[in-house]
C-alpha atoms as a PDB file:
ATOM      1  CA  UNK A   1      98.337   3.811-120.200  1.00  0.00           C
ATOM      2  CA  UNK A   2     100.775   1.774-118.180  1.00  0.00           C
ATOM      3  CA  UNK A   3     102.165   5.312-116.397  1.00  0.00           C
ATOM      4  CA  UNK A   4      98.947   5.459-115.435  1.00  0.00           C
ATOM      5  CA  UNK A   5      98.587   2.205-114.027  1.00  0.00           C
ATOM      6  CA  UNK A   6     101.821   1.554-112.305  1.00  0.00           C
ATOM      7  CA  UNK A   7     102.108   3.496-109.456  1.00  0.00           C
ATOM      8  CA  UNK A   8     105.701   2.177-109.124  1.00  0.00           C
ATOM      9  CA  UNK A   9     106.665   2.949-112.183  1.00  0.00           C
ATOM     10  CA  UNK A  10     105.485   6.627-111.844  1.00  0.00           C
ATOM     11  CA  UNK A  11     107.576   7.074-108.845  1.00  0.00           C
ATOM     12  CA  UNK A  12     110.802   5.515-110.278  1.00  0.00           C
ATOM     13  CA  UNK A  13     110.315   7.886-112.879  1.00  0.00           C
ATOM     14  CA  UNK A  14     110.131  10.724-110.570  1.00  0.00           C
ATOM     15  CA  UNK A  15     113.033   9.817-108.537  1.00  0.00           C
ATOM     16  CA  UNK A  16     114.818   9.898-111.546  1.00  0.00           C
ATOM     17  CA  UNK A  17     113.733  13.252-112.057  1.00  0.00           C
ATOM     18  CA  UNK A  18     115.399  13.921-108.884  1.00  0.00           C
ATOM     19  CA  UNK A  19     118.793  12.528-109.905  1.00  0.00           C
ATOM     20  CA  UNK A  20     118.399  14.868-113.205  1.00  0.00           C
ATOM     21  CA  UNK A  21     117.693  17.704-110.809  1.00  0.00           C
ATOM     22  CA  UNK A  22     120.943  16.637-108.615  1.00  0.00           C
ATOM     23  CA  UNK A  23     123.191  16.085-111.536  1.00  0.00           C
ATOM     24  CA  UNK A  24     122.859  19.277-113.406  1.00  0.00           C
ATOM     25  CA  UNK A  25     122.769  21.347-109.723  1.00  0.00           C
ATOM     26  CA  UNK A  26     126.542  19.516-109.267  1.00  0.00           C
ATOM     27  CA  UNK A  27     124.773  18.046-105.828  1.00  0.00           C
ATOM     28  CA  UNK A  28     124.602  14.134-107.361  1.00  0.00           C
ATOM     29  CA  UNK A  29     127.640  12.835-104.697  1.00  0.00           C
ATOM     30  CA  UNK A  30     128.295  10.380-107.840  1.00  0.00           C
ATOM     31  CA  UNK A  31     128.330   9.618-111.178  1.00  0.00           C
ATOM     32  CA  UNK A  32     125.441   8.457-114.093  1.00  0.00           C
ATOM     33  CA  UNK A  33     127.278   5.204-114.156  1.00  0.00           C
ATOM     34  CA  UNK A  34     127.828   4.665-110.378  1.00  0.00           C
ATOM     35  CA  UNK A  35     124.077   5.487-110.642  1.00  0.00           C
ATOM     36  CA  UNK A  36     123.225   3.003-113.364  1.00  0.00           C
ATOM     37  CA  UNK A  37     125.443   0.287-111.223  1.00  0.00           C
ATOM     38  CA  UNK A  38     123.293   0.419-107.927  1.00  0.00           C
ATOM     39  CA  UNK A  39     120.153   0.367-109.731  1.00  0.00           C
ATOM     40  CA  UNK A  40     121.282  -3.137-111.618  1.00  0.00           C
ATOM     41  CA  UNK A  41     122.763  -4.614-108.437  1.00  0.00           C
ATOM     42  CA  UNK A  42     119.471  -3.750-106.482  1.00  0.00           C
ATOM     43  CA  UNK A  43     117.211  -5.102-108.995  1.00  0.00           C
ATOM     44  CA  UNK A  44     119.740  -8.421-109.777  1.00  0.00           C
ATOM     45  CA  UNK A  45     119.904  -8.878-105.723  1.00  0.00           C
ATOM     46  CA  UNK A  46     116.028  -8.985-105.851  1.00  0.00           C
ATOM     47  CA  UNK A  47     116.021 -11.556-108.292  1.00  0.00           C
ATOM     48  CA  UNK A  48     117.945 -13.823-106.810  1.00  0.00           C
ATOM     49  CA  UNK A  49     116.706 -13.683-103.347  1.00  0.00           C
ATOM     50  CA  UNK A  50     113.377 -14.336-104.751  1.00  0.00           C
ATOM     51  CA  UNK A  51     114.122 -16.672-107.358  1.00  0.00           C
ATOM     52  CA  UNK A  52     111.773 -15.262-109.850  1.00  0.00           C
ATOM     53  CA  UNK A  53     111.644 -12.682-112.645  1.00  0.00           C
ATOM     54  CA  UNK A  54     110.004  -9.568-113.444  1.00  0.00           C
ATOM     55  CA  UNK A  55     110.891  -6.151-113.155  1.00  0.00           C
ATOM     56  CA  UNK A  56     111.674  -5.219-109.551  1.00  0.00           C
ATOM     57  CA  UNK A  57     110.406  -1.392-109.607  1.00  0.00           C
ATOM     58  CA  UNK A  58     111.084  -1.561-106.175  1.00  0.00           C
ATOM     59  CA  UNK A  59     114.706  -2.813-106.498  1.00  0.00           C
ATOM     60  CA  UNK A  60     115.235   0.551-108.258  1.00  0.00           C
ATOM     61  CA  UNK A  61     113.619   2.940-105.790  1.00  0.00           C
ATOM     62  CA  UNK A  62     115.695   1.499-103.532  1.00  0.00           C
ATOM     63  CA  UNK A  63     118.821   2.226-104.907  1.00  0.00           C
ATOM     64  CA  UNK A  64     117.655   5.776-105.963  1.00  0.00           C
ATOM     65  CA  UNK A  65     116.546   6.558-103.161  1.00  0.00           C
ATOM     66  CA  UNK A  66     119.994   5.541-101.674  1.00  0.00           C
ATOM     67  CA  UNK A  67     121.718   7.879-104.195  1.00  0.00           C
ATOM     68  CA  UNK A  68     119.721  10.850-103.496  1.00  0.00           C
ATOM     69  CA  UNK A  69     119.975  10.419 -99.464  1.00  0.00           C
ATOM     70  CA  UNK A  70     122.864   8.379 -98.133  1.00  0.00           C
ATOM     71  CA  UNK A  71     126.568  10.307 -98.319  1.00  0.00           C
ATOM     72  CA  UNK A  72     129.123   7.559 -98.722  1.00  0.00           C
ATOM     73  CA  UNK A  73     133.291   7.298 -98.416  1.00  0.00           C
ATOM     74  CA  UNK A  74     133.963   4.218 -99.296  1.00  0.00           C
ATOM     75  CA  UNK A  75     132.620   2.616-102.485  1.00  0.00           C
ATOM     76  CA  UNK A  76     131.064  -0.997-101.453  1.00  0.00           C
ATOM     77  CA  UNK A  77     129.081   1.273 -98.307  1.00  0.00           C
ATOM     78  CA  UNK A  78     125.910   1.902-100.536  1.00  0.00           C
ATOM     79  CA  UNK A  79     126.376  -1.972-102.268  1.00  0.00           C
ATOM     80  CA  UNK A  80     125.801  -3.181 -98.364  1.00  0.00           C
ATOM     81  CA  UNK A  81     123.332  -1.359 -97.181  1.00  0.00           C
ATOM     82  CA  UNK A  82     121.409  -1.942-100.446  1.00  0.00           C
ATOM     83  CA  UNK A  83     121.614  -5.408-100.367  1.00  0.00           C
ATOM     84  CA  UNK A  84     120.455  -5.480 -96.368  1.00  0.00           C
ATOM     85  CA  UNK A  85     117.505  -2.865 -97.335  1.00  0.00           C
ATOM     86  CA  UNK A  86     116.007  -5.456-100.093  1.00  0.00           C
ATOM     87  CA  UNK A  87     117.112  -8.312 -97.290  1.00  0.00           C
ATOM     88  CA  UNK A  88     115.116  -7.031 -95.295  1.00  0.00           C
ATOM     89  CA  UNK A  89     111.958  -5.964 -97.521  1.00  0.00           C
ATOM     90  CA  UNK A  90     111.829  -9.698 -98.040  1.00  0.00           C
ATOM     91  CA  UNK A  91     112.326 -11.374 -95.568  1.00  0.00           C
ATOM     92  CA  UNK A  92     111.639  -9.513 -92.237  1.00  0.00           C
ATOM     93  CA  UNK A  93     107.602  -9.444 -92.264  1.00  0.00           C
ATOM     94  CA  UNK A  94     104.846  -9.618 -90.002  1.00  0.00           C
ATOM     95  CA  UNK A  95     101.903 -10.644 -91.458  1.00  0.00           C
ATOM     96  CA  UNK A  96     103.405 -10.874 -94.933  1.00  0.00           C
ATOM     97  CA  UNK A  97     104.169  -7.146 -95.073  1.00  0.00           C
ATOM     98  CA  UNK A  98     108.005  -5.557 -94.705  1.00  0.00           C
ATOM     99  CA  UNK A  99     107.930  -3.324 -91.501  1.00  0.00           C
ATOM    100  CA  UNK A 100     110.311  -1.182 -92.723  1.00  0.00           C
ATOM    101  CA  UNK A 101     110.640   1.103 -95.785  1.00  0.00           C
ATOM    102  CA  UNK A 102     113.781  -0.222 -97.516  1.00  0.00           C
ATOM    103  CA  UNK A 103     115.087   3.537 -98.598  1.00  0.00           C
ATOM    104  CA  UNK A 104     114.490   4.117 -95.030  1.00  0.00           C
ATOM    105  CA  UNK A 105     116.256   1.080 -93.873  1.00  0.00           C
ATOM    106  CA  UNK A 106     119.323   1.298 -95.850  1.00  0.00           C
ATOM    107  CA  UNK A 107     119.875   5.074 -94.496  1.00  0.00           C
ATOM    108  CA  UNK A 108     119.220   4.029 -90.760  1.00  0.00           C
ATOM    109  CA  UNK A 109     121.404   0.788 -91.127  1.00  0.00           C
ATOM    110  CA  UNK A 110     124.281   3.251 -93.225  1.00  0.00           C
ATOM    111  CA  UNK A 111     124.510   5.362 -90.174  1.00  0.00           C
ATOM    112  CA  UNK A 112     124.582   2.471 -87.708  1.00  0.00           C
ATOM    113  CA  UNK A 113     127.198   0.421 -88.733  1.00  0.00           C
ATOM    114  CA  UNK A 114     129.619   2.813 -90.729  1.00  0.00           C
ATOM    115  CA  UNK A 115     129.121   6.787 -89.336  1.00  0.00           C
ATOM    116  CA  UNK A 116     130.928   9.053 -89.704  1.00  0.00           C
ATOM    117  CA  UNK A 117     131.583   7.069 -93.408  1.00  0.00           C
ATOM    118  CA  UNK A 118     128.338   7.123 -94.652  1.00  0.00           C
ATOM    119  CA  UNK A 119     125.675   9.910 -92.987  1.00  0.00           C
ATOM    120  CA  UNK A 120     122.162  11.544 -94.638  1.00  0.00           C
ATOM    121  CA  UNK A 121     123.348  14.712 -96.927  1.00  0.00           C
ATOM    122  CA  UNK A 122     120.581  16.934 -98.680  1.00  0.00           C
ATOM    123  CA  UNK A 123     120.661  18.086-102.125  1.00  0.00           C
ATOM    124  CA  UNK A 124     119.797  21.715-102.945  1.00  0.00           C
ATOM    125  CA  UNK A 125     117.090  21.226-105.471  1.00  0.00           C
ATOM    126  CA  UNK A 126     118.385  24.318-107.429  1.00  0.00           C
ATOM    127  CA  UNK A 127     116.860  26.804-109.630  1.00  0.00           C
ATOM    128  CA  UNK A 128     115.073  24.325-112.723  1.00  0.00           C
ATOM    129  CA  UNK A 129     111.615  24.856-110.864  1.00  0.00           C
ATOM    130  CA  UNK A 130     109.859  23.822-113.571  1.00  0.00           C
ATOM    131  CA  UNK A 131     111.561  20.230-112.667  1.00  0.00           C
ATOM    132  CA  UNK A 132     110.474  20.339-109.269  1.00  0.00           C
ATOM    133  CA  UNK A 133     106.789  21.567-110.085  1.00  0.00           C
ATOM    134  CA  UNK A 134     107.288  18.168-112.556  1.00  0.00           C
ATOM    135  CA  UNK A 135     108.352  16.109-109.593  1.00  0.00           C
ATOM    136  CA  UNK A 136     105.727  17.929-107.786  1.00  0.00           C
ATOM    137  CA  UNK A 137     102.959  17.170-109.943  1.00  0.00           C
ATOM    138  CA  UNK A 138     103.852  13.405-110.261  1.00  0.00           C
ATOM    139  CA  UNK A 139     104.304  13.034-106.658  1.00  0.00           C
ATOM    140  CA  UNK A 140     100.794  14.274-105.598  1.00  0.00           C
ATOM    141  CA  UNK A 141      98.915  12.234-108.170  1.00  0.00           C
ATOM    142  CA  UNK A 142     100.861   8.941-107.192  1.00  0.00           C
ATOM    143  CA  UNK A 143      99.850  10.109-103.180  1.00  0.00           C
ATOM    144  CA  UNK A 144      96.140  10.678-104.400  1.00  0.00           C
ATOM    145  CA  UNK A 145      96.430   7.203-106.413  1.00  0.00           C
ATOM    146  CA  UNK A 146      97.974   5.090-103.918  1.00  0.00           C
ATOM    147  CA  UNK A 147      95.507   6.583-101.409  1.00  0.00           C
ATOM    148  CA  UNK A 148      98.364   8.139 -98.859  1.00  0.00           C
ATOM    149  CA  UNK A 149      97.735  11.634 -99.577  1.00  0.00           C
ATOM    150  CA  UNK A 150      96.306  11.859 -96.157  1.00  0.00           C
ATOM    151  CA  UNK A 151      99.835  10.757 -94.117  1.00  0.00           C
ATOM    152  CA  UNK A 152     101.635  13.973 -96.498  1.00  0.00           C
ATOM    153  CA  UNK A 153      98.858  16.399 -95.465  1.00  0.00           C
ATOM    154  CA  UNK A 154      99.234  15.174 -91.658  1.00  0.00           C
ATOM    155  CA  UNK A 155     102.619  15.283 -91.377  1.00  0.00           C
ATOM    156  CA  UNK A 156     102.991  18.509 -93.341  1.00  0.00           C
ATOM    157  CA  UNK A 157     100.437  20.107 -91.158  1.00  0.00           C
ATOM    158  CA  UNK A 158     101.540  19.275 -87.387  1.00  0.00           C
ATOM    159  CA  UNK A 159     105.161  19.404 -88.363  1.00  0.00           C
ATOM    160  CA  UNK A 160     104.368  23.179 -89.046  1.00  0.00           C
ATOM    161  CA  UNK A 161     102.251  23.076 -86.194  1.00  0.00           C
ATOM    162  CA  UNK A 162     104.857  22.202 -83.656  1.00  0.00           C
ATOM    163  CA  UNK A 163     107.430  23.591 -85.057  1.00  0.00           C
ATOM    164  CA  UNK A 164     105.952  27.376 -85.085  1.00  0.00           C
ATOM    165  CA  UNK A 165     104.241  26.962 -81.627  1.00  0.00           C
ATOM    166  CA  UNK A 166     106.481  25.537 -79.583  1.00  0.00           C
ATOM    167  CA  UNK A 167     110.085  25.168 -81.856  1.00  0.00           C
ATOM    168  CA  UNK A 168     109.815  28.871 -82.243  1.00  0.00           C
ATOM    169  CA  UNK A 169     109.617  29.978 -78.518  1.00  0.00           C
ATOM    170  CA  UNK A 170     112.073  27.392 -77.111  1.00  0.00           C
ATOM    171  CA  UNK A 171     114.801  27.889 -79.798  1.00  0.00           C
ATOM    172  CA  UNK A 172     115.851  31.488 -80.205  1.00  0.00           C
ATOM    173  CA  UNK A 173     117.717  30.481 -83.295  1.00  0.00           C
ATOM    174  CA  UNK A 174     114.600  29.189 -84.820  1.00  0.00           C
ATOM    175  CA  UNK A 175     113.218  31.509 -87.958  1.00  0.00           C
ATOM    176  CA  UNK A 176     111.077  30.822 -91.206  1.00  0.00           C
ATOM    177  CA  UNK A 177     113.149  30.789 -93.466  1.00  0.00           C
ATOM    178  CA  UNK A 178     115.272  28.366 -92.387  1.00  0.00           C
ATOM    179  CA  UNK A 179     112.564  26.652 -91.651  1.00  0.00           C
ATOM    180  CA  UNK A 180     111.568  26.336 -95.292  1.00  0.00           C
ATOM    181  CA  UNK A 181     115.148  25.941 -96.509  1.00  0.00           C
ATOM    182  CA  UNK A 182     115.349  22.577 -94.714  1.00  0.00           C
ATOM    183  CA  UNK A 183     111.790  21.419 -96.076  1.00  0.00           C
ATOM    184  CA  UNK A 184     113.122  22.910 -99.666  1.00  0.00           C
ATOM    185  CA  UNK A 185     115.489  19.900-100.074  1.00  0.00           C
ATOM    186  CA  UNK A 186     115.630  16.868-102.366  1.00  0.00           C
ATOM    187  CA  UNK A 187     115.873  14.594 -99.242  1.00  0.00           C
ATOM    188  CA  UNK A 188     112.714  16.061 -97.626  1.00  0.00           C
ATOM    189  CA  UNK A 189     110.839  15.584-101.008  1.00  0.00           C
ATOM    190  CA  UNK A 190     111.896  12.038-101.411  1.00  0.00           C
ATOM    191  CA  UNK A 191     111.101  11.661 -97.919  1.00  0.00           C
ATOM    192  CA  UNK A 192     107.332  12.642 -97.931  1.00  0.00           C
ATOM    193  CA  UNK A 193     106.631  11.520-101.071  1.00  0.00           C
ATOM    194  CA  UNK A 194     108.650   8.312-101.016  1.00  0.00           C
ATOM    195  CA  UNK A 195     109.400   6.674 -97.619  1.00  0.00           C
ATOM    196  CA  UNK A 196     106.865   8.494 -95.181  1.00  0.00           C
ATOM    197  CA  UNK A 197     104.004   7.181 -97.826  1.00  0.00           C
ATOM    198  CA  UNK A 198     105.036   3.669 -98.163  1.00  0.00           C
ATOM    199  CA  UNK A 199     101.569   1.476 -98.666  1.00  0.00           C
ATOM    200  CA  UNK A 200     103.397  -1.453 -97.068  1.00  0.00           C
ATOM    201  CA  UNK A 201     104.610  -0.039 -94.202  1.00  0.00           C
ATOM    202  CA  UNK A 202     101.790   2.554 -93.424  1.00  0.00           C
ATOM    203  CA  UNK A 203      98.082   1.660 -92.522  1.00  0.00           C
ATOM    204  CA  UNK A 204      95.223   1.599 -95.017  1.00  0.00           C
ATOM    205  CA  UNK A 205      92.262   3.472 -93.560  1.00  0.00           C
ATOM    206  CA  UNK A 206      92.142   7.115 -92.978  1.00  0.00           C
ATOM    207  CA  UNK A 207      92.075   8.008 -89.489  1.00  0.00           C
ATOM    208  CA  UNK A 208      95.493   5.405 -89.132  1.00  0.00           C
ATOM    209  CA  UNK A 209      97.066   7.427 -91.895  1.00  0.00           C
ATOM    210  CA  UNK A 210      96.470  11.323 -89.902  1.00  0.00           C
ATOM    211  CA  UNK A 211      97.858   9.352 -86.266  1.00  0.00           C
ATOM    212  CA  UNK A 212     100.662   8.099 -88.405  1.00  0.00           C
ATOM    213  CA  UNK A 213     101.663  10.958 -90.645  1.00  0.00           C
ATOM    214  CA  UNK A 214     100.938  13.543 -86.767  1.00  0.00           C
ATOM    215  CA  UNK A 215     103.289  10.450 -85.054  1.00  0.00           C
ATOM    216  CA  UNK A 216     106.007  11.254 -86.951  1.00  0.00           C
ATOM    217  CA  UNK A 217     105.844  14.852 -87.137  1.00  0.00           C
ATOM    218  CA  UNK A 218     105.353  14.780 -83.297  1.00  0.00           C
ATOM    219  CA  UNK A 219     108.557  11.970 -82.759  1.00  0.00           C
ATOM    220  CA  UNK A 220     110.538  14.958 -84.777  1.00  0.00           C
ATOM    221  CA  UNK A 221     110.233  17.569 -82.863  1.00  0.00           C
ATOM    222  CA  UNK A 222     110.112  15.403 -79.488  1.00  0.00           C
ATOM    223  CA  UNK A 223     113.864  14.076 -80.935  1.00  0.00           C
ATOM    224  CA  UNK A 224     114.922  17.802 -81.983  1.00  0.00           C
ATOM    225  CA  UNK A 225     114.027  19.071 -78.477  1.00  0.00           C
ATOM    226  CA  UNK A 226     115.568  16.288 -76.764  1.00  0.00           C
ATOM    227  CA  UNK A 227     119.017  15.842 -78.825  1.00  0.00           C
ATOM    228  CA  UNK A 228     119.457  18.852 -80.627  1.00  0.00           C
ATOM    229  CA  UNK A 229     118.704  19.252 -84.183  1.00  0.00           C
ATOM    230  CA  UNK A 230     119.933  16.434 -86.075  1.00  0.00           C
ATOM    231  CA  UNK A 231     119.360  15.462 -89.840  1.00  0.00           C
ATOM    232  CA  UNK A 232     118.935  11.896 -89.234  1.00  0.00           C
ATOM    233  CA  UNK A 233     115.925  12.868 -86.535  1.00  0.00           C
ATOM    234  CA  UNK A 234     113.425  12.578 -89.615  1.00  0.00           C
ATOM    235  CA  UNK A 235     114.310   9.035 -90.556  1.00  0.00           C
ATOM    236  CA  UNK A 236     114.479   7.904 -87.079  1.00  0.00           C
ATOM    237  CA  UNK A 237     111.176   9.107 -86.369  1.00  0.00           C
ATOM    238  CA  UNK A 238     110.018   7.149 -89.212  1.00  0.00           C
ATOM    239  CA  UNK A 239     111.720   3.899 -88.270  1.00  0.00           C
ATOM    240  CA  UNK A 240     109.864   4.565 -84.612  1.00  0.00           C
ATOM    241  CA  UNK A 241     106.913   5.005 -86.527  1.00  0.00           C
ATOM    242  CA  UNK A 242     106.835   2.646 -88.927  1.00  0.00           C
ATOM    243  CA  UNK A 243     107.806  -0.570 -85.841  1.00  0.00           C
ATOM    244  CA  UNK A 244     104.752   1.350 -84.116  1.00  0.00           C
ATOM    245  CA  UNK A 245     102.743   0.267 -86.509  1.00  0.00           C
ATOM    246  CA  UNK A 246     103.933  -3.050 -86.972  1.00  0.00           C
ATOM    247  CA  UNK A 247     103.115  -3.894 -83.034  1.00  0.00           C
ATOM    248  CA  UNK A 248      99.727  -2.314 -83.400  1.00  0.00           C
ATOM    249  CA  UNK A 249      98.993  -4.950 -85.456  1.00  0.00           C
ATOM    250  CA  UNK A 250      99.988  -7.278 -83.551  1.00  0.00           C
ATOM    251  CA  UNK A 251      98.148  -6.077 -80.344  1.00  0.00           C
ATOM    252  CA  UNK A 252      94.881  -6.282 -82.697  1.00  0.00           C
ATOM    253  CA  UNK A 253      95.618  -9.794 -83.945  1.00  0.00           C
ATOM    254  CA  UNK A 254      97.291 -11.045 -80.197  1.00  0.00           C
ATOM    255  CA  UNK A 255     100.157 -12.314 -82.601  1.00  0.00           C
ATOM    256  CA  UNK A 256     103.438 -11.542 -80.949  1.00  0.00           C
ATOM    257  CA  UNK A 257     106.126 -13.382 -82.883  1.00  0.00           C
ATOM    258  CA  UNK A 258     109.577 -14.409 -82.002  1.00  0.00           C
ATOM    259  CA  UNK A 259     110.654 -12.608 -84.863  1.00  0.00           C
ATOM    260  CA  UNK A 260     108.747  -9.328 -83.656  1.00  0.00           C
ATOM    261  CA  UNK A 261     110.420  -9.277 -80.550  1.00  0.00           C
ATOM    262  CA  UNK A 262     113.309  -9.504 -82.402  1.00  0.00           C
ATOM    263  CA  UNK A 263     112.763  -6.699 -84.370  1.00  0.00           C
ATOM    264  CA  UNK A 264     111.893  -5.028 -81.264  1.00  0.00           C
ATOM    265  CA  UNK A 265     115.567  -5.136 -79.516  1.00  0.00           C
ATOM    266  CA  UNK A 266     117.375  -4.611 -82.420  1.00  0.00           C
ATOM    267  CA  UNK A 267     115.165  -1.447 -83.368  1.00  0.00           C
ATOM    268  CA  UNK A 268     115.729  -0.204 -79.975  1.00  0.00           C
ATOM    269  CA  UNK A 269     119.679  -1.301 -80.293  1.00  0.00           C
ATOM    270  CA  UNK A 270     119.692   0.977 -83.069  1.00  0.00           C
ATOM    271  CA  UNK A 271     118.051   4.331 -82.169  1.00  0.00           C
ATOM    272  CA  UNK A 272     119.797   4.508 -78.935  1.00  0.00           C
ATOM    273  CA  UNK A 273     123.035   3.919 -80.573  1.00  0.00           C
ATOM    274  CA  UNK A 274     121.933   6.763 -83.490  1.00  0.00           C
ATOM    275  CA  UNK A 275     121.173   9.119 -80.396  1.00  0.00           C
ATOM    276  CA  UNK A 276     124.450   9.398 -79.177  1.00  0.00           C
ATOM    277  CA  UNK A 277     125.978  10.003 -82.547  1.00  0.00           C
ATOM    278  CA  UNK A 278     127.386  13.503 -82.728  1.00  0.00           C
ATOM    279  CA  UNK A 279     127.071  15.549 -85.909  1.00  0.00           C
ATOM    280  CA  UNK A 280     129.609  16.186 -88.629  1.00  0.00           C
ATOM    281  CA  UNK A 281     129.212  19.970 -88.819  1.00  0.00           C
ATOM    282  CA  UNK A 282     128.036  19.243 -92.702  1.00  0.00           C
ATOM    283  CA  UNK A 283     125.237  16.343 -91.899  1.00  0.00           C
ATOM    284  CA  UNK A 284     123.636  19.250 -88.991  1.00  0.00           C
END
């Protein structure tokens, strides 16, 4: 009964799936107890921030979600950008709501300040299909619960689109299959079932959720066919998207904030810094 009514819970669950599906495919870039050690510090740095307790479900997503996504060098990299993810989930809000999904934060942040160090990687999710169906499974019926099926369906949809209408016939190099080797990733799974889907940072009614989920899939492709083909491309697009959002609502409510504006430099510090990045020949 309480799988069934915690929707967080049912994801942490299935991002732990994940890391089973990473660790016994030899693609987890770290141990169970390095693991273990970033899901305590994200859930203690939570805790304190907030000064309350409870069991910060979130906390632990978090830090999965940096596991499964975020390549590291050096060992306090993923500490950092964990503890300026959950920094920001709490205290950079408009309207009471985070603008940015913390997973999706920590990655964009990672490559900002310590590239080539730390860069997006993407686990092979293997032969245990019966895992993945699993992770599958779970993943739609949290969508369908949480009411964010829609954005998945969207994105999946024009992303295809795009991709084999126009993709195809400007990029000679561009085929199928690898075209469904990039999508058959743990870091694409986690992404569209994890950060594109966030209920905080994504709207609530159904025609906001198809613009959002065709946004990003559009902001891709736009970034693909204007810098080259670039891992990071997908979590830019969703950082784009996501502050988007955020100043929608504030054009509705005529509520531009100091701290908006803010947001708005330094998100616009950041992707054009990310755009000049070149590619390790592994992170492509």
């Amino acid at each position: 009964m309480y799988f069934y009514k915690n929707i967080q819970f049912q994801q942490l669950i299935n991002l732990l799936l994940l890391i089973y599906i990473s660790y016994t495919n030899n693609t987890l870039q770290t141990n169970p107890f390095i693991v273990l050690l970033l899901i305590v510090f994200a859930g203690a740095t939570e805790l304190i921030l907030k000064k309350d307790s409870y069991i910060p479900y979130s906390a632990f997503i978090t830090a999965i979600g940096v596991v499964l996504m975020v390549g590291w060098t050096k060992w306090y990299i993923p500490f950092i950008i964990i503890f300026l993810a959950i920094f920001q989930k709490l205290y950079l809000k408009i309207d009471g709501k985070h603008i940015f999904n913390p997973s999706n934060f920590a990655l964009i942040v990672a490559i900002f300040i310590f590239y080539p160090k730390a860069l997006p990687i993407v686990g092979a999710l293997g032969t245990k299909g019966y895992i993945l169906y699993l992770v599958l499974i779970i993943g739609t019926f949290v969508l369908i619960r949480a009411n964010r099926y829609l954005i998945t369906l969207s994105f999946l949809l024009i992303y295809l689109f795009l991709n084999y209408t126009i993709v195809a016939k400007i990029d000679p190099n561009w085929n199928i299959e690898h075209f469904i080797s990039s999508i058959y990733s743990i870091s694409f799974i986690v992404y569209i079932f994890f950060m594109l889907t966030d209920p905080i940072t994504t709207p609530n009614n159904a025609i906001g959720q198809l613009i959002f989920g065709s946004l990003v899939a559009f902001l891709i492709v736009t970034l693909n066919y204007i810098l080259g083909y670039r891992v990071w491309n997908i979590f830019i697009s969703l950082f784009i998207a996501s502050l988007l959002f955020a100043i929608s609502k504030s054009v509705v409510k005529k509520d531009f904030s100091l701290l908006l504006i803010i947001v708005i430099i330094f998100s616009i510090t950041i992707t054009c810094k990310i755009s000049t990045l070149k590619p390790l020949y592994f992170s492509m």
